[in-house]
C-alpha atoms as a PDB file:
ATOM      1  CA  UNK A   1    -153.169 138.318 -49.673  1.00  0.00           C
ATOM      2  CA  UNK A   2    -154.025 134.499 -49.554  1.00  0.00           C
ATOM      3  CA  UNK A   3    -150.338 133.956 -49.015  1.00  0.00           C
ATOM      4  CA  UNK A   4    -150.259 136.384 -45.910  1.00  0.00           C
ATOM      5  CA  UNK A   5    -153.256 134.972 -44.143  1.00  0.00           C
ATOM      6  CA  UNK A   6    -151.758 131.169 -45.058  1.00  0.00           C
ATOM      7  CA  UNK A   7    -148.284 132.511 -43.189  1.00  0.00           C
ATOM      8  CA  UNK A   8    -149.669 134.409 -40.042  1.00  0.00           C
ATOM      9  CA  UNK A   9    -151.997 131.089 -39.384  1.00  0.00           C
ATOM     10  CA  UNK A  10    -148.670 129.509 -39.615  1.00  0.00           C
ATOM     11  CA  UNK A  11    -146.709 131.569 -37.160  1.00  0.00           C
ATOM     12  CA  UNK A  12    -149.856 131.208 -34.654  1.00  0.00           C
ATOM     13  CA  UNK A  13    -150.095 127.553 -35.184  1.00  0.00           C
ATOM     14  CA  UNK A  14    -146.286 127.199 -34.686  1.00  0.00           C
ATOM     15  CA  UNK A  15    -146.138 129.192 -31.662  1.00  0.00           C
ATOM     16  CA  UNK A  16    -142.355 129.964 -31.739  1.00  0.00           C
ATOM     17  CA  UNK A  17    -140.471 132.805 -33.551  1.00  0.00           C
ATOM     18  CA  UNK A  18    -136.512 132.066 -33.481  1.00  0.00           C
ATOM     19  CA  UNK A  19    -135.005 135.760 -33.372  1.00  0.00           C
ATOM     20  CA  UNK A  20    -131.611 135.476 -35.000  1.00  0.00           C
ATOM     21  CA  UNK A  21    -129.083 137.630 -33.185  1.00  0.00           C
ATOM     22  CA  UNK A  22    -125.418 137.267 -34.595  1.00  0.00           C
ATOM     23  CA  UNK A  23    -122.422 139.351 -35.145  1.00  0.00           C
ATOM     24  CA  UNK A  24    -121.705 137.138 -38.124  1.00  0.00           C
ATOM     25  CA  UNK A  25    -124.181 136.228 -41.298  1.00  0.00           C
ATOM     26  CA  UNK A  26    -122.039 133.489 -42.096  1.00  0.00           C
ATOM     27  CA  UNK A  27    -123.387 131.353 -39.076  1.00  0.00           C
ATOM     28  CA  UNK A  28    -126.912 132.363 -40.364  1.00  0.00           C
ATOM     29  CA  UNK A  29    -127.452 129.634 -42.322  1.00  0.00           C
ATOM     30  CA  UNK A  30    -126.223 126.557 -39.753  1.00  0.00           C
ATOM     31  CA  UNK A  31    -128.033 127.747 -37.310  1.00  0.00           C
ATOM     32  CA  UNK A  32    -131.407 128.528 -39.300  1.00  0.00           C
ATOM     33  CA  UNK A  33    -130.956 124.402 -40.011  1.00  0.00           C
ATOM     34  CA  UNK A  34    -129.952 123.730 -36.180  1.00  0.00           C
ATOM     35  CA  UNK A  35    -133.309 125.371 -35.430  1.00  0.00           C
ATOM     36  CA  UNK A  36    -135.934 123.810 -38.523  1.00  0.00           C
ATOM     37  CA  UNK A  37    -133.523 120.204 -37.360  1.00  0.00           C
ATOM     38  CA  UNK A  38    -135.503 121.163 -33.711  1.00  0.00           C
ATOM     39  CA  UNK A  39    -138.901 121.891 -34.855  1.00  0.00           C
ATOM     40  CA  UNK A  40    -138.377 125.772 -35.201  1.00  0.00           C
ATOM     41  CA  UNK A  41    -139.465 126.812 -38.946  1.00  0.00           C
ATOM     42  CA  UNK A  42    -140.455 130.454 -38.129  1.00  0.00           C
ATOM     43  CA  UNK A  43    -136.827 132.489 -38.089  1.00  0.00           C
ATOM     44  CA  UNK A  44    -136.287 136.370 -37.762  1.00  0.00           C
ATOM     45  CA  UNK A  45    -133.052 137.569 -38.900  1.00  0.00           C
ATOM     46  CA  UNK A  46    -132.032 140.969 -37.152  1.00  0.00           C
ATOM     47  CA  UNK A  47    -131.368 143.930 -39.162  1.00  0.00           C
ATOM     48  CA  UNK A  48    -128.293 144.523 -36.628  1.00  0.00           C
ATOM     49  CA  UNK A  49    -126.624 141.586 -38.676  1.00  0.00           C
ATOM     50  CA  UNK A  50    -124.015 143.096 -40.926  1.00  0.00           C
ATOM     51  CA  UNK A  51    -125.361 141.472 -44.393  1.00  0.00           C
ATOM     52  CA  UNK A  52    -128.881 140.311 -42.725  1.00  0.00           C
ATOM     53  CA  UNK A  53    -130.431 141.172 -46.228  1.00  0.00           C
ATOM     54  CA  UNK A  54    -128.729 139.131 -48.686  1.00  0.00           C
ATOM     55  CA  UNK A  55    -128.833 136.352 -45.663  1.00  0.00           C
ATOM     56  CA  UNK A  56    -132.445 136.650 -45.902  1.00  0.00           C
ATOM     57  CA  UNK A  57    -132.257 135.624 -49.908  1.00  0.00           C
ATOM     58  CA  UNK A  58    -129.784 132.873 -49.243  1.00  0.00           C
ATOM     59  CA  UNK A  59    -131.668 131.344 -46.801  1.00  0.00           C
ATOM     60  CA  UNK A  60    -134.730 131.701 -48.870  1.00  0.00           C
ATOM     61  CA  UNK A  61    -132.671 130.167 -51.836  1.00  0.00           C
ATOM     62  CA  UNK A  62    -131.393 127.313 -49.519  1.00  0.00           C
ATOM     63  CA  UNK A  63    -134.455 126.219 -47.220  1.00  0.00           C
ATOM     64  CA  UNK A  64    -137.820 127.525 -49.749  1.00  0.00           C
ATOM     65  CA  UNK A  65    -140.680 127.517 -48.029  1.00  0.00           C
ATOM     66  CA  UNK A  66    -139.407 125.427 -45.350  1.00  0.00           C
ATOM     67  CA  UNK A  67    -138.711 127.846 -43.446  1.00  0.00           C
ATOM     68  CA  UNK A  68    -140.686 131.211 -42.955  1.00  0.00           C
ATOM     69  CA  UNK A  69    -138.102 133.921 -42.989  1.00  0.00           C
ATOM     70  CA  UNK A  70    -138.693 137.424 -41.725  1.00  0.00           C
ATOM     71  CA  UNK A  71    -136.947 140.346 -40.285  1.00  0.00           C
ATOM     72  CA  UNK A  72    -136.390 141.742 -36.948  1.00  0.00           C
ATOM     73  CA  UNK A  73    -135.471 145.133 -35.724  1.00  0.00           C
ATOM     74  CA  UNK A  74    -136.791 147.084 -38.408  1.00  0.00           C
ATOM     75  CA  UNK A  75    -136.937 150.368 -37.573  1.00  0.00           C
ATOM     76  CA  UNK A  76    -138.836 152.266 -40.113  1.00  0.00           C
ATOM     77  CA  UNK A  77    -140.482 152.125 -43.273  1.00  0.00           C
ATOM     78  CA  UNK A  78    -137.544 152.281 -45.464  1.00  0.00           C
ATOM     79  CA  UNK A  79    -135.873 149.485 -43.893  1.00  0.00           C
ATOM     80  CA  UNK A  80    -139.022 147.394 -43.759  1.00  0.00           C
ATOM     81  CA  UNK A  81    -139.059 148.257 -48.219  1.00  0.00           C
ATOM     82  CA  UNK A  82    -135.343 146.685 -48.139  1.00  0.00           C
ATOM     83  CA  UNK A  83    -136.319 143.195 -46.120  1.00  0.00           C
ATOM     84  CA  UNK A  84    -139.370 142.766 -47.771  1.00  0.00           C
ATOM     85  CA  UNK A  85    -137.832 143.108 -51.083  1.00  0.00           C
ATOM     86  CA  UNK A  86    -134.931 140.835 -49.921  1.00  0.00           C
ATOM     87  CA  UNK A  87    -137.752 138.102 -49.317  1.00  0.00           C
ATOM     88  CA  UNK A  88    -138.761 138.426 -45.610  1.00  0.00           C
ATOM     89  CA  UNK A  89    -142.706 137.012 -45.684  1.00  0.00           C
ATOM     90  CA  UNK A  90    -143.066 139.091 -42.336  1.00  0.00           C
ATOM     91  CA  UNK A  91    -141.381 142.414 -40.699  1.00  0.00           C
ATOM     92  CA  UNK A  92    -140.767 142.749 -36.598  1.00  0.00           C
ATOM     93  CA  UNK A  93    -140.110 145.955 -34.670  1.00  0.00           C
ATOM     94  CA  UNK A  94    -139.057 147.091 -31.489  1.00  0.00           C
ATOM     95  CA  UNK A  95    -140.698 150.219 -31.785  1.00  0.00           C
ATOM     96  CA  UNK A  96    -144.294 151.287 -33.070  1.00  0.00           C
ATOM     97  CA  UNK A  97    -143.956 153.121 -36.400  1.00  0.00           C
ATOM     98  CA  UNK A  98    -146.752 153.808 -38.817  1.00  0.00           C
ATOM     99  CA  UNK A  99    -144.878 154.457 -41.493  1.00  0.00           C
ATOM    100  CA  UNK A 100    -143.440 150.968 -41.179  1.00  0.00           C
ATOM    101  CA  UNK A 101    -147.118 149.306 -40.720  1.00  0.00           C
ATOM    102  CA  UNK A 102    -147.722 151.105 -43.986  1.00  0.00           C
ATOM    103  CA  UNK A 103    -145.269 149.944 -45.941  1.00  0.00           C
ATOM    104  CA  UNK A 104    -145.846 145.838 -45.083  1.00  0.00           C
ATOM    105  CA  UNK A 105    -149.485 146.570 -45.659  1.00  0.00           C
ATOM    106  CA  UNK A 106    -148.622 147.763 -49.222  1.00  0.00           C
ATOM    107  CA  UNK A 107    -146.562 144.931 -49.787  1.00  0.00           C
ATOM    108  CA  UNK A 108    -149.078 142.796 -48.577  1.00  0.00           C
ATOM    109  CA  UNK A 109    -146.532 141.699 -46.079  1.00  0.00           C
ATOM    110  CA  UNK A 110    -147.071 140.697 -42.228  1.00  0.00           C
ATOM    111  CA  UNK A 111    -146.311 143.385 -39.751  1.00  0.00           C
ATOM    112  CA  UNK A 112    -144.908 143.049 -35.855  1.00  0.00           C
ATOM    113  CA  UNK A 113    -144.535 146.338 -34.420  1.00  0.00           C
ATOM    114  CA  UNK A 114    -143.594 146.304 -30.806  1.00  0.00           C
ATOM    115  CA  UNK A 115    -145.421 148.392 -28.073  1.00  0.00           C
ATOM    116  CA  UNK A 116    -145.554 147.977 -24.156  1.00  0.00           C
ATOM    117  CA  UNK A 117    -148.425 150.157 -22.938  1.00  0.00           C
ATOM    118  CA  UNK A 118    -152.085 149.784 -23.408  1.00  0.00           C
ATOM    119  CA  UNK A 119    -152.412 152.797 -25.414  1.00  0.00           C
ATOM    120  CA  UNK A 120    -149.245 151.787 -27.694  1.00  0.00           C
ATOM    121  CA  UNK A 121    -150.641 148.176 -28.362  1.00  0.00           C
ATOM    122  CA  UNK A 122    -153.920 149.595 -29.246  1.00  0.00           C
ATOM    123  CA  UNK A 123    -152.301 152.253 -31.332  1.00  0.00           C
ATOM    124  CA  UNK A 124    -150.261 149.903 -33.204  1.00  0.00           C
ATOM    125  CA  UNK A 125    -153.504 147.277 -33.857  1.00  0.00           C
ATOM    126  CA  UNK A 126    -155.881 149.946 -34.952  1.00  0.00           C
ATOM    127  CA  UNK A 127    -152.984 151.076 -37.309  1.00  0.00           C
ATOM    128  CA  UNK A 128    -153.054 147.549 -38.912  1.00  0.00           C
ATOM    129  CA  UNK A 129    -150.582 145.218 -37.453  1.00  0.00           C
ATOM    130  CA  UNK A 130    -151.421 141.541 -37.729  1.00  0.00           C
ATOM    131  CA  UNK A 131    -149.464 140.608 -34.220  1.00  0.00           C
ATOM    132  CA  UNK A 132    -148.108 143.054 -31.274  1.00  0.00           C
ATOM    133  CA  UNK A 133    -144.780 142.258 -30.089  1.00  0.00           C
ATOM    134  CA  UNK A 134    -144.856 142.802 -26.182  1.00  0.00           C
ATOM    135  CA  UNK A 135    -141.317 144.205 -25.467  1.00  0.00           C
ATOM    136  CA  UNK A 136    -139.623 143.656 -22.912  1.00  0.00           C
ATOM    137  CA  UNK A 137    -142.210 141.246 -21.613  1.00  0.00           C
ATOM    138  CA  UNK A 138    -140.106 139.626 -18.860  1.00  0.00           C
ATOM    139  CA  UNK A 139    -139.030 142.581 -17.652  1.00  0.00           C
ATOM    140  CA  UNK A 140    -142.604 143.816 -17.151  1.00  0.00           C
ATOM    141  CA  UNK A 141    -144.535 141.279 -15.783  1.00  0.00           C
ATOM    142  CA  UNK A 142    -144.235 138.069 -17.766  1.00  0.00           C
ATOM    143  CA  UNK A 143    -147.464 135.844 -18.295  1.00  0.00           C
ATOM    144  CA  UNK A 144    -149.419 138.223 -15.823  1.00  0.00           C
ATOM    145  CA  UNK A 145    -148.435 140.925 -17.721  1.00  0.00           C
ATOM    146  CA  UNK A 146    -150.037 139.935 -20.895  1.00  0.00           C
ATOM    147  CA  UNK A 147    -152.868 138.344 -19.046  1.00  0.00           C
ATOM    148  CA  UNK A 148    -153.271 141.661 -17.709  1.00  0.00           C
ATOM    149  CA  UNK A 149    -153.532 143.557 -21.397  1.00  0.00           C
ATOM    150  CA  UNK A 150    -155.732 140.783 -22.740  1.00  0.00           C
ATOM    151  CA  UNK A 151    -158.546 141.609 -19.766  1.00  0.00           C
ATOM    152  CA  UNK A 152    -159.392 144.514 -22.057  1.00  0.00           C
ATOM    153  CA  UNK A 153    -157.913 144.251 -24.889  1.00  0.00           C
ATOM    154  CA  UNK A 154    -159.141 140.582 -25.804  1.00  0.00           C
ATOM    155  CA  UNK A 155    -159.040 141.250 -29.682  1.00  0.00           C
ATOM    156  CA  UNK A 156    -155.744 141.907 -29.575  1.00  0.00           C
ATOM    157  CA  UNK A 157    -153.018 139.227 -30.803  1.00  0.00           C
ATOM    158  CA  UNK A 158    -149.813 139.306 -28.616  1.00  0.00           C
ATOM    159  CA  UNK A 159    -146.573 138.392 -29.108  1.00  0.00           C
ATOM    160  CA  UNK A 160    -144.161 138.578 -26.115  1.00  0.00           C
ATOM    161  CA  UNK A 161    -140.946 138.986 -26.488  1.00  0.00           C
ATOM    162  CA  UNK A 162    -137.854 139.520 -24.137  1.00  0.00           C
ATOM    163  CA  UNK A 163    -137.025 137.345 -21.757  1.00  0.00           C
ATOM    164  CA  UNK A 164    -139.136 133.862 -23.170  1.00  0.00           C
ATOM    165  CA  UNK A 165    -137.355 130.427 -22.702  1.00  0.00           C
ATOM    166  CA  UNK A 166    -138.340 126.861 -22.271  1.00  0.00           C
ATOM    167  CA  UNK A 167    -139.908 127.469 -18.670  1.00  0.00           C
ATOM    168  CA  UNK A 168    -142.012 130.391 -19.065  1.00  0.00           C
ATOM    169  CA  UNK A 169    -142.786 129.962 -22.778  1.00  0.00           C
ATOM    170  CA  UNK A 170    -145.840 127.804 -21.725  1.00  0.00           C
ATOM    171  CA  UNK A 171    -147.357 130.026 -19.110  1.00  0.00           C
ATOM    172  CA  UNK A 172    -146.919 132.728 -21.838  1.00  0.00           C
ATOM    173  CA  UNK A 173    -149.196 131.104 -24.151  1.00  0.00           C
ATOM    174  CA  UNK A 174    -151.463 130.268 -21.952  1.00  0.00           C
ATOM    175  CA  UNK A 175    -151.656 133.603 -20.757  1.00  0.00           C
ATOM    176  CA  UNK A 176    -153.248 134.459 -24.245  1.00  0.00           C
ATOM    177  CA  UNK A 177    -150.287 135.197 -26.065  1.00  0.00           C
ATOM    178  CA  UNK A 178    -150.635 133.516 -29.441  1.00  0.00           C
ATOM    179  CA  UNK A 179    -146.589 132.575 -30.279  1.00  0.00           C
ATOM    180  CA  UNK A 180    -143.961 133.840 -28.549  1.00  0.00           C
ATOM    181  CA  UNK A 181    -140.634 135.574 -29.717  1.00  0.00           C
ATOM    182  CA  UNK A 182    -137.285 133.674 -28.455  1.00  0.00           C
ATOM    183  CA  UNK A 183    -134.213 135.072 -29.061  1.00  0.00           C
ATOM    184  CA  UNK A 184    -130.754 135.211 -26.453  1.00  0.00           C
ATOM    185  CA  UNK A 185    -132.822 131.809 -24.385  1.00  0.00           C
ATOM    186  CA  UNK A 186    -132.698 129.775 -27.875  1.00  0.00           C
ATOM    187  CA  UNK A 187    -129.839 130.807 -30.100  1.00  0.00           C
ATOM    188  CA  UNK A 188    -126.988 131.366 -27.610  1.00  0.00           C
ATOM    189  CA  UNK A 189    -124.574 133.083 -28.990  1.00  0.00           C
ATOM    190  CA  UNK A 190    -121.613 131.254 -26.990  1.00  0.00           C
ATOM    191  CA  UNK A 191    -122.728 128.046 -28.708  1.00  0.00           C
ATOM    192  CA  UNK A 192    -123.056 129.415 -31.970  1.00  0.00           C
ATOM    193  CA  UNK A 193    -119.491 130.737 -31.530  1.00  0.00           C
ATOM    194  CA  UNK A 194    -118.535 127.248 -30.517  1.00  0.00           C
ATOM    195  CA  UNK A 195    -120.662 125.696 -33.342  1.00  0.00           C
ATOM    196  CA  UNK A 196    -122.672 123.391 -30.775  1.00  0.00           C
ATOM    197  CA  UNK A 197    -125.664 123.617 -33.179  1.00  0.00           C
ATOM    198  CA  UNK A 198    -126.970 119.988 -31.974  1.00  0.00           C
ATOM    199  CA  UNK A 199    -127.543 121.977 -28.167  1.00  0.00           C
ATOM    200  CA  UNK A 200    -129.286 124.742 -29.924  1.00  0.00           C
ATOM    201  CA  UNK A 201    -131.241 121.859 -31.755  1.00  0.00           C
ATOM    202  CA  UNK A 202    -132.213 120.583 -28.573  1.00  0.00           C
ATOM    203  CA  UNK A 203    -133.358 123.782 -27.247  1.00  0.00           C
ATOM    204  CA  UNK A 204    -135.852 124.610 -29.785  1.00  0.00           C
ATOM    205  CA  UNK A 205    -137.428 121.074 -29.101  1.00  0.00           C
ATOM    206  CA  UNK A 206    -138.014 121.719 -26.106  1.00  0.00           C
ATOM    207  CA  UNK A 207    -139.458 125.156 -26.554  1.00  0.00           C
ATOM    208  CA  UNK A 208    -141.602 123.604 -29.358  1.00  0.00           C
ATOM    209  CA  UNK A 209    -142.953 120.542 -27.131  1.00  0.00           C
ATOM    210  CA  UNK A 210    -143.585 123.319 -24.001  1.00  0.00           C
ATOM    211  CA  UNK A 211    -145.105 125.473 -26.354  1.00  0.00           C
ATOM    212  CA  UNK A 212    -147.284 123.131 -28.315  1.00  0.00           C
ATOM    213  CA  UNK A 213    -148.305 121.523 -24.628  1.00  0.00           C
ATOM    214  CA  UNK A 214    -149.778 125.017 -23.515  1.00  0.00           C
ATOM    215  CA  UNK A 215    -151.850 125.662 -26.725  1.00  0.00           C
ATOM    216  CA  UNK A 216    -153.599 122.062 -25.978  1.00  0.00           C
ATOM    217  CA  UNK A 217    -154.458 122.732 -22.578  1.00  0.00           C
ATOM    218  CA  UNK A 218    -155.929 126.511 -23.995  1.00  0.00           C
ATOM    219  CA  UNK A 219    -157.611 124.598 -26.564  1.00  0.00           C
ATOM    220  CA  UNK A 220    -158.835 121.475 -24.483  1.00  0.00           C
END
């Protein structure tokens, strides 16, 4: 359990989870070193990657603990059994399900399950989950949104997702999200295609310097 609590403090002190959305797992690899190369060391490979799984252990087997690996758009608890075994230190959902909360909690394993309403976020903390994945949070409201939730639900730890980039990233944190979630804004598919991994570099510097500039100013 010392090794969860050691990797959540490192996702919140980080700020920035890369989610890793390609139709090929043979890029996985160049791009998870285009993003630590940029400051990003948090990286969620997507379950809707043919071959995410034995990317996950490759990755693990290239980078160690360089790079926290987890995986993203788990659906259920049988899925989250499969990543976790794979290696993946933490599990992110789209969708709230207990069964999946269950399993990471067995494993010993962090656990993002997404929700969007007040009575789904609070469902899915009281069920266990170390972070809440706000999705889509863009679409719903942005900063004010999760502003908004924290009001009363202060003891809640947020992670939006869906829709975060370099400008709004800051406002998000300090709305009172602890990290955000950056997928489509950071690892652009057209550049991966192209193999302009020194842009994507780029990018994730600047998220991590907007991102690390807001948590300051919360702090100060």
């Amino acid at each position: 359990m010392a090794d969860k609590e050691k990797n959540l403090a490192r996702l919140i002190d980080s700020g920035v989870i890369a989610v890793v959305r390609v139709p090929d797992a043979s890029q996985l690899i160049k791009l998870a070193e285009a993003l630590e190369k940029g400051g990003v060391t948090n990286i969620e490979f997507t379950m809707t990657t043919p071959g995410a799984l034995k990317m996950i252990e490759e990755a693990i087997s290239t980078f160690g603990d360089r790079i926290l690996l987890g995986a993203g758009t788990v659906l259920d608890g049988e899925t989250a059994r499969a990543a976790i075994l794979a290696g993946a230190e933490y599990v992110v959902s789209p969708n709230l399900s207990l069964d999946l909360i269950r399993i990471c909690r067995r494993y010993g394993k962090i656990v993002v399950p997404g929700a969007l309403t007040p009575t789904e976020i609070l469902a899915a903390w009281e069920a266990g989950a170390d972070l809440v994945k706000v999705f889509p949070a863009a679409a719903v409201g942005g900063p004010e949104y999760i502003k908004s939730l924290l009001g009363p639900l202060p003891q809640v730890k947020l992670l939006p997702t869906g829709g975060v980039d370099v400008t709004n990233a800051g406002a998000f944190i300090k709305a009172g999200a602890v990290a955000v979630g950056v997928g489509g804004k950071l690892v652009d598919r057209k550049l991966v295609a192209e193999g302009r991994f020194d842009l994507i570099t780029e990018t994730a510097r600047q998220l991590v310097k907007a991102v690390a500039e807001a948590k300051e100013q919360v702090h100060s």
